[in-house]
PDB file of N, CA and C in Angstrom:
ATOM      1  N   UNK A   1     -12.285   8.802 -21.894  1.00  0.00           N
ATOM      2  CA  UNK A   1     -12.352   9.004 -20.458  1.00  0.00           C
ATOM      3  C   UNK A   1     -11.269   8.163 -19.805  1.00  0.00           C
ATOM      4  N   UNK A   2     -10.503   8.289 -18.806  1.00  0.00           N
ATOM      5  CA  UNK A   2      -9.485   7.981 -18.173  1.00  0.00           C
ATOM      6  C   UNK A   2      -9.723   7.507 -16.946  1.00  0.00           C
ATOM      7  N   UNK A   3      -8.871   6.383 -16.694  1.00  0.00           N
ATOM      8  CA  UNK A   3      -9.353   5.536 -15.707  1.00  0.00           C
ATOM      9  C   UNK A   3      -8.962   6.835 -13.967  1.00  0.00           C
ATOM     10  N   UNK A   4     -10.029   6.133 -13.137  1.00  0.00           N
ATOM     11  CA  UNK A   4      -9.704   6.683 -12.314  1.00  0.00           C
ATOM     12  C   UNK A   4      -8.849   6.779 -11.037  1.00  0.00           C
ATOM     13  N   UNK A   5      -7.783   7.306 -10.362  1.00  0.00           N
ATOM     14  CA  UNK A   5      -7.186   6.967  -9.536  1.00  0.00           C
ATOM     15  C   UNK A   5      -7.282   6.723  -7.796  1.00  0.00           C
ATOM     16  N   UNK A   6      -6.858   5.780  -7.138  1.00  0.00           N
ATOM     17  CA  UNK A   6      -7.510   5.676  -6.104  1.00  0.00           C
ATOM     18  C   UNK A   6      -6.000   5.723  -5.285  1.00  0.00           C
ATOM     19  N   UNK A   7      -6.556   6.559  -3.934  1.00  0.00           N
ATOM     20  CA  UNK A   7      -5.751   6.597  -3.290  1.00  0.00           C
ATOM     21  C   UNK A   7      -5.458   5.107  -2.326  1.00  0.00           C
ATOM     22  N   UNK A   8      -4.605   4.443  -1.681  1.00  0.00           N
ATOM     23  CA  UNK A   8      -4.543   3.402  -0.993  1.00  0.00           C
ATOM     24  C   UNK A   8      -3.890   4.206   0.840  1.00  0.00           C
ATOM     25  N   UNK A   9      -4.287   3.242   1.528  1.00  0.00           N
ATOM     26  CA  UNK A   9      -3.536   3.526   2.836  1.00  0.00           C
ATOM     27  C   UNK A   9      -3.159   2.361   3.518  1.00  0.00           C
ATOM     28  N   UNK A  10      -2.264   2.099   3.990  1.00  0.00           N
ATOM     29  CA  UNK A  10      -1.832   1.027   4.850  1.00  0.00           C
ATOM     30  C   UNK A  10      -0.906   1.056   5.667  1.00  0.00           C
ATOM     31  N   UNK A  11      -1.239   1.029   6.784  1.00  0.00           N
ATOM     32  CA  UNK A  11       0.128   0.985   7.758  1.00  0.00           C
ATOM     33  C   UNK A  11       1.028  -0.597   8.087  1.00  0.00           C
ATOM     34  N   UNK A  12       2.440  -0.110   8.113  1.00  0.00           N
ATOM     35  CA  UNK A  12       2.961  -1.054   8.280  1.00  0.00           C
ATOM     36  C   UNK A  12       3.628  -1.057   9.695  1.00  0.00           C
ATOM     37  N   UNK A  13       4.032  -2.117  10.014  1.00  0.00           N
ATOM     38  CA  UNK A  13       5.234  -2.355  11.412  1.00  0.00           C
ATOM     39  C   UNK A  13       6.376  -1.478  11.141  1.00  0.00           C
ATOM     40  N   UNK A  14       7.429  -1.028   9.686  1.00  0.00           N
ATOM     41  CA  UNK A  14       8.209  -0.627  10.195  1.00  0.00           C
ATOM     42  C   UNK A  14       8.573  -0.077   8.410  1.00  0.00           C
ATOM     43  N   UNK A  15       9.322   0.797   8.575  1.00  0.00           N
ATOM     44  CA  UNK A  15      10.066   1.254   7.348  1.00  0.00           C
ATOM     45  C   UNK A  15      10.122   0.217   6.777  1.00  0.00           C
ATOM     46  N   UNK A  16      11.190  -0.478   7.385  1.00  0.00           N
ATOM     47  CA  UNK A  16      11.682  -1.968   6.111  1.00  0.00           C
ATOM     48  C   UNK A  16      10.516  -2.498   5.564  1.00  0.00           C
ATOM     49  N   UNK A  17       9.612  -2.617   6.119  1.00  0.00           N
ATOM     50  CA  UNK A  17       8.380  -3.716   6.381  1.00  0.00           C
ATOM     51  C   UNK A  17       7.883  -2.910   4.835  1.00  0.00           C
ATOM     52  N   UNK A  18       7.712  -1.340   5.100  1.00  0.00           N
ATOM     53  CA  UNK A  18       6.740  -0.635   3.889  1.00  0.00           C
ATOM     54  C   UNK A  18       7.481  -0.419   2.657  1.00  0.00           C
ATOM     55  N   UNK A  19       8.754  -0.480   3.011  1.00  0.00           N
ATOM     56  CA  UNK A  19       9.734  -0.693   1.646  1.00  0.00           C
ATOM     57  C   UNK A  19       9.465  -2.015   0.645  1.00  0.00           C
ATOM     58  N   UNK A  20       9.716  -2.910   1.537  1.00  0.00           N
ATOM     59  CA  UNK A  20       9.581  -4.301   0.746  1.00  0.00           C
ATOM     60  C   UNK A  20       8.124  -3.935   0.146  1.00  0.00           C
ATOM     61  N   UNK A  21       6.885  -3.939   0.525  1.00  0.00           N
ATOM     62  CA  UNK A  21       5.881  -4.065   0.019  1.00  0.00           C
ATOM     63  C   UNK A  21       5.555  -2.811  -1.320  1.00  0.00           C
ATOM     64  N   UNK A  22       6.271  -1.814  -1.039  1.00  0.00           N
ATOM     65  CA  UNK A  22       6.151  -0.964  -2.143  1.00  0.00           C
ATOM     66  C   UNK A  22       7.152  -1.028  -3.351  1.00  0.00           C
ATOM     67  N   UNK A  23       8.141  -1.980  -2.998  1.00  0.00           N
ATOM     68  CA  UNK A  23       9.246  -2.305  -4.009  1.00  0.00           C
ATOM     69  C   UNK A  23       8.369  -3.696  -5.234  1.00  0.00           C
ATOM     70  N   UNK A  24       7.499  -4.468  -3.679  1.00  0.00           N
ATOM     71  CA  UNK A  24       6.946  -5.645  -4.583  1.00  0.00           C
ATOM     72  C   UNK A  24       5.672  -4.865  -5.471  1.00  0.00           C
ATOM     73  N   UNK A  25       4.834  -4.089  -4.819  1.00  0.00           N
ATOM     74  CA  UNK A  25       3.593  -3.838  -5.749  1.00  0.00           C
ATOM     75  C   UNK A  25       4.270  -2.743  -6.902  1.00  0.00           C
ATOM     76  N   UNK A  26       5.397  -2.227  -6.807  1.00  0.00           N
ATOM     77  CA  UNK A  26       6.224  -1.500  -8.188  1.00  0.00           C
ATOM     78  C   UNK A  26       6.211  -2.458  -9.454  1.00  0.00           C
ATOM     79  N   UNK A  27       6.693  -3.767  -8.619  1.00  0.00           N
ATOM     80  CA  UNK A  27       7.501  -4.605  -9.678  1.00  0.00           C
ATOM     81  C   UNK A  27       6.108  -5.435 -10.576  1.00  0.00           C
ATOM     82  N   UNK A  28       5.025  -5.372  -9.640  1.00  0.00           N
ATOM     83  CA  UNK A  28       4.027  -5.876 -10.186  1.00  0.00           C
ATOM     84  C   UNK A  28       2.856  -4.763 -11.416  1.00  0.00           C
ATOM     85  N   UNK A  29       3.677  -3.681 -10.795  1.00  0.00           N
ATOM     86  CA  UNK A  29       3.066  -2.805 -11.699  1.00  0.00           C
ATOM     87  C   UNK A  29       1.811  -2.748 -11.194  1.00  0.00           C
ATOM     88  N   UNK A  30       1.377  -2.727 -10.008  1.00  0.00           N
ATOM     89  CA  UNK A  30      -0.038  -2.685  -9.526  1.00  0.00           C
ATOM     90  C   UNK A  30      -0.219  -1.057  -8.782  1.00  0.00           C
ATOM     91  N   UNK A  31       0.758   0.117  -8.517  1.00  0.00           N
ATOM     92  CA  UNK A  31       0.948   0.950  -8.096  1.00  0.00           C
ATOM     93  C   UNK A  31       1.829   1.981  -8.879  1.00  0.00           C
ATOM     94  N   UNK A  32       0.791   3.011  -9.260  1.00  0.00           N
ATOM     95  CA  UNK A  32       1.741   4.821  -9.824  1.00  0.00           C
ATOM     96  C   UNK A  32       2.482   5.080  -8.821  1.00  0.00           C
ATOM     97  N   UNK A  33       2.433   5.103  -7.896  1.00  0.00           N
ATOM     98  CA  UNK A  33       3.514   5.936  -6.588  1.00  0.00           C
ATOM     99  C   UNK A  33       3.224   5.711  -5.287  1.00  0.00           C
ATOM    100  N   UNK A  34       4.071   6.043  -4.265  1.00  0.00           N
ATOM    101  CA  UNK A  34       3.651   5.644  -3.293  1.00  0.00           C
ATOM    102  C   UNK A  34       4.627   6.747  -1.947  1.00  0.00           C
ATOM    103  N   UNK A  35       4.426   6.681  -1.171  1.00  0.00           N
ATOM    104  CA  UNK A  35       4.939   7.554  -0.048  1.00  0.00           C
ATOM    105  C   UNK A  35       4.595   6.702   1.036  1.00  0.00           C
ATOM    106  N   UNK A  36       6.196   7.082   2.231  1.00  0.00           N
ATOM    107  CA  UNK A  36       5.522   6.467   3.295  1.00  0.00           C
ATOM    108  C   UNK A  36       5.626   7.626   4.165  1.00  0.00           C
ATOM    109  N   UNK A  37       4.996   7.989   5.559  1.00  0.00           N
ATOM    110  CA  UNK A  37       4.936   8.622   6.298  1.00  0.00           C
ATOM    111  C   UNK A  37       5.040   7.825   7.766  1.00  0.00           C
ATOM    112  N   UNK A  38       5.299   8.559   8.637  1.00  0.00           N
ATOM    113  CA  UNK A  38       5.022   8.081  10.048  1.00  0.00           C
ATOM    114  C   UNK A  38       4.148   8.227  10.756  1.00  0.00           C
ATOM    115  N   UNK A  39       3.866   7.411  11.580  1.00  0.00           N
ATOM    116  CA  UNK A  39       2.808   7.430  12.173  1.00  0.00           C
ATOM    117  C   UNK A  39       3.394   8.613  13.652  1.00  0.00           C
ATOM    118  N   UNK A  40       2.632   9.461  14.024  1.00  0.00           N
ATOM    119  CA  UNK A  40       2.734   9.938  15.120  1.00  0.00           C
ATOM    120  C   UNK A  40       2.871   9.616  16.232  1.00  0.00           C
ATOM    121  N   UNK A  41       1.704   8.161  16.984  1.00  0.00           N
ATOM    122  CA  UNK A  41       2.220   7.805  18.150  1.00  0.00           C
ATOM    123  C   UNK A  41       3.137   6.470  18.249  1.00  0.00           C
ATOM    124  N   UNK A  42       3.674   6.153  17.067  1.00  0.00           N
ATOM    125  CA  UNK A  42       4.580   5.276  17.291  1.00  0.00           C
ATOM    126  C   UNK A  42       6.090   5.533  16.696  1.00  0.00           C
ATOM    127  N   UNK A  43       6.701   5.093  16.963  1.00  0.00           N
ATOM    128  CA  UNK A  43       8.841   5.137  16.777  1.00  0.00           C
ATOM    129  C   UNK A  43       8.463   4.372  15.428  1.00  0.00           C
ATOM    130  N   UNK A  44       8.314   2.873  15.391  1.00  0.00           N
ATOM    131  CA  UNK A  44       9.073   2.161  13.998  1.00  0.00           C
ATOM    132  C   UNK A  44       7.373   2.497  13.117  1.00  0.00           C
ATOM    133  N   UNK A  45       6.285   2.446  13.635  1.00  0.00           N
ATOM    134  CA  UNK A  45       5.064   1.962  12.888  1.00  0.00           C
ATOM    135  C   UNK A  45       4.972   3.224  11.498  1.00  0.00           C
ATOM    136  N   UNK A  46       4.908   3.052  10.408  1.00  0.00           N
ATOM    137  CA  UNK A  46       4.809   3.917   9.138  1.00  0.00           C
ATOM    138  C   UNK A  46       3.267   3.625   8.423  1.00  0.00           C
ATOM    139  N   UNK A  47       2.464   4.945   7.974  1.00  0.00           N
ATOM    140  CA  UNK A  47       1.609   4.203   6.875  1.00  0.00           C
ATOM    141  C   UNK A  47       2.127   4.973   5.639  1.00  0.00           C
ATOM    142  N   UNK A  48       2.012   3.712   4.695  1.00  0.00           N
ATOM    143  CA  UNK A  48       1.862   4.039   3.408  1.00  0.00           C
ATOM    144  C   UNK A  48       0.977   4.874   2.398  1.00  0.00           C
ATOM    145  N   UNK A  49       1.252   5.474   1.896  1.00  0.00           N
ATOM    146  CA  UNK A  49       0.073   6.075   1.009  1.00  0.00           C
ATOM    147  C   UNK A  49       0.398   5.730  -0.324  1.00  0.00           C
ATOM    148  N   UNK A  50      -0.091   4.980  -1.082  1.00  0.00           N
ATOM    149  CA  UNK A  50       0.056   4.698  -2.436  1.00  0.00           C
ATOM    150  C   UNK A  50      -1.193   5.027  -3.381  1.00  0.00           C
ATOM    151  N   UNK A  51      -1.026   5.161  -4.784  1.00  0.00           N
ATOM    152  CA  UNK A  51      -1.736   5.502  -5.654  1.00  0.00           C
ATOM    153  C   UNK A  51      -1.521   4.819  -6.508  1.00  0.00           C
ATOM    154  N   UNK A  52      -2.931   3.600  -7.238  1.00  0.00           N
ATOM    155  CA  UNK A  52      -3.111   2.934  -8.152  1.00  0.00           C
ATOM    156  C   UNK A  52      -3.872   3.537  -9.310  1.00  0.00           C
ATOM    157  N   UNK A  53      -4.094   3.170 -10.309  1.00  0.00           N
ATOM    158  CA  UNK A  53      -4.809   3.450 -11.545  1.00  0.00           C
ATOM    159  C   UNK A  53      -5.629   2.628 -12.271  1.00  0.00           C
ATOM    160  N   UNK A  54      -5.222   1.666 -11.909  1.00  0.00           N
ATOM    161  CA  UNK A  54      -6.014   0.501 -13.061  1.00  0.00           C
ATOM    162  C   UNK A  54      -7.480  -0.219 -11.927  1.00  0.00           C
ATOM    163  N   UNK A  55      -7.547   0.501 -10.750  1.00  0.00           N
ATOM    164  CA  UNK A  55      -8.257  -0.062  -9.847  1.00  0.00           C
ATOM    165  C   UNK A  55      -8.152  -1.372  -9.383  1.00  0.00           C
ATOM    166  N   UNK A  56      -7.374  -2.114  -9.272  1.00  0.00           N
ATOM    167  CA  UNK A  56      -7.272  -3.823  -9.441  1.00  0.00           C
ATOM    168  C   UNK A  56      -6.826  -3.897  -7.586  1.00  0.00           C
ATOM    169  N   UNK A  57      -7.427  -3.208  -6.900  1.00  0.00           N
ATOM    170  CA  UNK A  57      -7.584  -3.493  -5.648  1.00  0.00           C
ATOM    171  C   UNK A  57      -7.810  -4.597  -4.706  1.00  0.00           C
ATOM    172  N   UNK A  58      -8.276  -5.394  -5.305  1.00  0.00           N
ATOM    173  CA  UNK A  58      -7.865  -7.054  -5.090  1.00  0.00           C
ATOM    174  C   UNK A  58      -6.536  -7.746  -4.927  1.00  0.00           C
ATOM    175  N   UNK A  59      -6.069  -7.332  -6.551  1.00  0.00           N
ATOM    176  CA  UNK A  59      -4.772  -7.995  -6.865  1.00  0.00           C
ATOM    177  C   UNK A  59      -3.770  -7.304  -5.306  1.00  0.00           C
ATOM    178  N   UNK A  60      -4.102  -6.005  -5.095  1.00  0.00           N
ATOM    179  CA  UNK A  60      -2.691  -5.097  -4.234  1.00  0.00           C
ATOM    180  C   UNK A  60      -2.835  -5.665  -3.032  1.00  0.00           C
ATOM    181  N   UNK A  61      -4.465  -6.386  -2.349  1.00  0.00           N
ATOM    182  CA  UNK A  61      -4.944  -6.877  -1.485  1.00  0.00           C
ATOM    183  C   UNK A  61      -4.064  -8.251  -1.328  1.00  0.00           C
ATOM    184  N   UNK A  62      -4.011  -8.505  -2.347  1.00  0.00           N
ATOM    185  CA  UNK A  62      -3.628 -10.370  -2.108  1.00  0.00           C
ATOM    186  C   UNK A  62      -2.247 -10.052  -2.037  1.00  0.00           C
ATOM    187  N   UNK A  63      -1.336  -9.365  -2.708  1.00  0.00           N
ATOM    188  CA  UNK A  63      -0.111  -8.917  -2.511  1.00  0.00           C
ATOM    189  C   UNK A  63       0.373  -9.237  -1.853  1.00  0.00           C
ATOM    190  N   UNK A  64      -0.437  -7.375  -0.761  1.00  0.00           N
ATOM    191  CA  UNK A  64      -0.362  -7.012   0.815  1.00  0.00           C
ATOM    192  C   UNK A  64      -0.244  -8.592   1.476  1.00  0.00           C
ATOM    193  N   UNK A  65      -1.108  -9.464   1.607  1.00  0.00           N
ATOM    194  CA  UNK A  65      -1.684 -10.593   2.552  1.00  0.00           C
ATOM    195  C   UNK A  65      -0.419 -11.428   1.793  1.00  0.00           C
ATOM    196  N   UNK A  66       0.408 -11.581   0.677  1.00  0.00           N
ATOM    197  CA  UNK A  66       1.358 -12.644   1.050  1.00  0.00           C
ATOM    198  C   UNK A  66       2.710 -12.092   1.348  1.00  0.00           C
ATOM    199  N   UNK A  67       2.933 -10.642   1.879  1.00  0.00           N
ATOM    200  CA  UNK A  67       4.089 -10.209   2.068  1.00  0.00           C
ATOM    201  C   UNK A  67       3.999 -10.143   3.572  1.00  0.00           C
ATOM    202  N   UNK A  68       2.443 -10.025   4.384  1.00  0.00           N
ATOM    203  CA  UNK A  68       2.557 -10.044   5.362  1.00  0.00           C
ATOM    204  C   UNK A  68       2.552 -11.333   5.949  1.00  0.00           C
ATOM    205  N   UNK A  69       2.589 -12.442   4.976  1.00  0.00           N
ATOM    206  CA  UNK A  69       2.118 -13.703   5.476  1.00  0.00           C
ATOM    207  C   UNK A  69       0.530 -13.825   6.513  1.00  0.00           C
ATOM    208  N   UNK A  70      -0.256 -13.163   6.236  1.00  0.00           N
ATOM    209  CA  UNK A  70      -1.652 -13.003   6.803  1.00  0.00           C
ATOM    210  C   UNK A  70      -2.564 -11.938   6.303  1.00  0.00           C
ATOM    211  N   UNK A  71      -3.771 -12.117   7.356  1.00  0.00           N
ATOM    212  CA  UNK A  71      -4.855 -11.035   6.566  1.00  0.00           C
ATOM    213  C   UNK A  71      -4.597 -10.215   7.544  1.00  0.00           C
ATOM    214  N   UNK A  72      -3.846 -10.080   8.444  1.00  0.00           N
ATOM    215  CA  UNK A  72      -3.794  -9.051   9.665  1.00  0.00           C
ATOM    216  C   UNK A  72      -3.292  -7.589   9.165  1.00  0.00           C
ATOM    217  N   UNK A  73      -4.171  -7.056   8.430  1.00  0.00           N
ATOM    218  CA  UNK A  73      -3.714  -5.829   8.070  1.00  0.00           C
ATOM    219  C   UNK A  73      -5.070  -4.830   7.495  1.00  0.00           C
ATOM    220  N   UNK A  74      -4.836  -3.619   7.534  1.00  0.00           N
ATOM    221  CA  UNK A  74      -6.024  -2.846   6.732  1.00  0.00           C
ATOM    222  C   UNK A  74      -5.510  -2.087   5.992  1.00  0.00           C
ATOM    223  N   UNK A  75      -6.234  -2.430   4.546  1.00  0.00           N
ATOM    224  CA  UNK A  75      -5.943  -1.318   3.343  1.00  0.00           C
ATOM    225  C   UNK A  75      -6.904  -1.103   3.296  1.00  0.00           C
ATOM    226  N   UNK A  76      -6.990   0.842   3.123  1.00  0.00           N
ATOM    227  CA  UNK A  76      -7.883   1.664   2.873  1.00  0.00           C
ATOM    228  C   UNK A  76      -7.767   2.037   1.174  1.00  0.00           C
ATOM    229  N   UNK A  77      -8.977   2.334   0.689  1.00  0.00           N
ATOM    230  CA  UNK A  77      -9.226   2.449  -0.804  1.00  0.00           C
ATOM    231  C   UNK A  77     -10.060   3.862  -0.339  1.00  0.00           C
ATOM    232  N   UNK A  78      -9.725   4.750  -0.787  1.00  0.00           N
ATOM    233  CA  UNK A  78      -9.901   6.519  -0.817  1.00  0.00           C
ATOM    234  C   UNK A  78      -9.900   7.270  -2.323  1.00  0.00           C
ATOM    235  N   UNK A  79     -10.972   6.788  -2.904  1.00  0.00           N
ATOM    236  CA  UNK A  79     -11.304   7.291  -4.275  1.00  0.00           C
ATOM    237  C   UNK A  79     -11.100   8.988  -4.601  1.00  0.00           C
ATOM    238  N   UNK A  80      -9.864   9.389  -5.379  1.00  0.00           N
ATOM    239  CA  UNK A  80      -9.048  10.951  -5.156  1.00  0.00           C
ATOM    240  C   UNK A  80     -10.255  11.389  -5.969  1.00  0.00           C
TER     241      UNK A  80
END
């Protein structure tokens, strides 16, 4: 049986902002893929959509919180 994959969501402040963080959770190997999209009512604001596998939703949590330098953020966990 094969682990299961979970979708992630997170919006960021800005392209750059969702780049860096999807370049760092690559390198950590904590993320299969990831996409960013825009947000509709804002110009720079983007959310992310990423997809993990190993479930370690913690680890992508603590990540998130030292790239943003805070907890001021929400990641959504959306079991595909």
């Amino acid at each position: 049986m094969g682990n299961a994959a979970t979708e992630l969501v997170l919006s960021c402040r800005s392209w750059q902002q969702a780049q860096n963080i999807i370049e760092h959770l690559f390198s950590k190997q904590l993320i299969a893929r990831a996409e960013i999209l825009p947000i509709q009512k804002s110009i720079e604001e983007v959310k992310v959509i990423m997809e993990n596998i190993e479930l370690d939703i913690l680890a992508i949590t603590r990540e998130v919180a030292e790239l943003f330098g805070t907890n001021d953020f929400m990641l959504e966990a959306l079991p595909r």
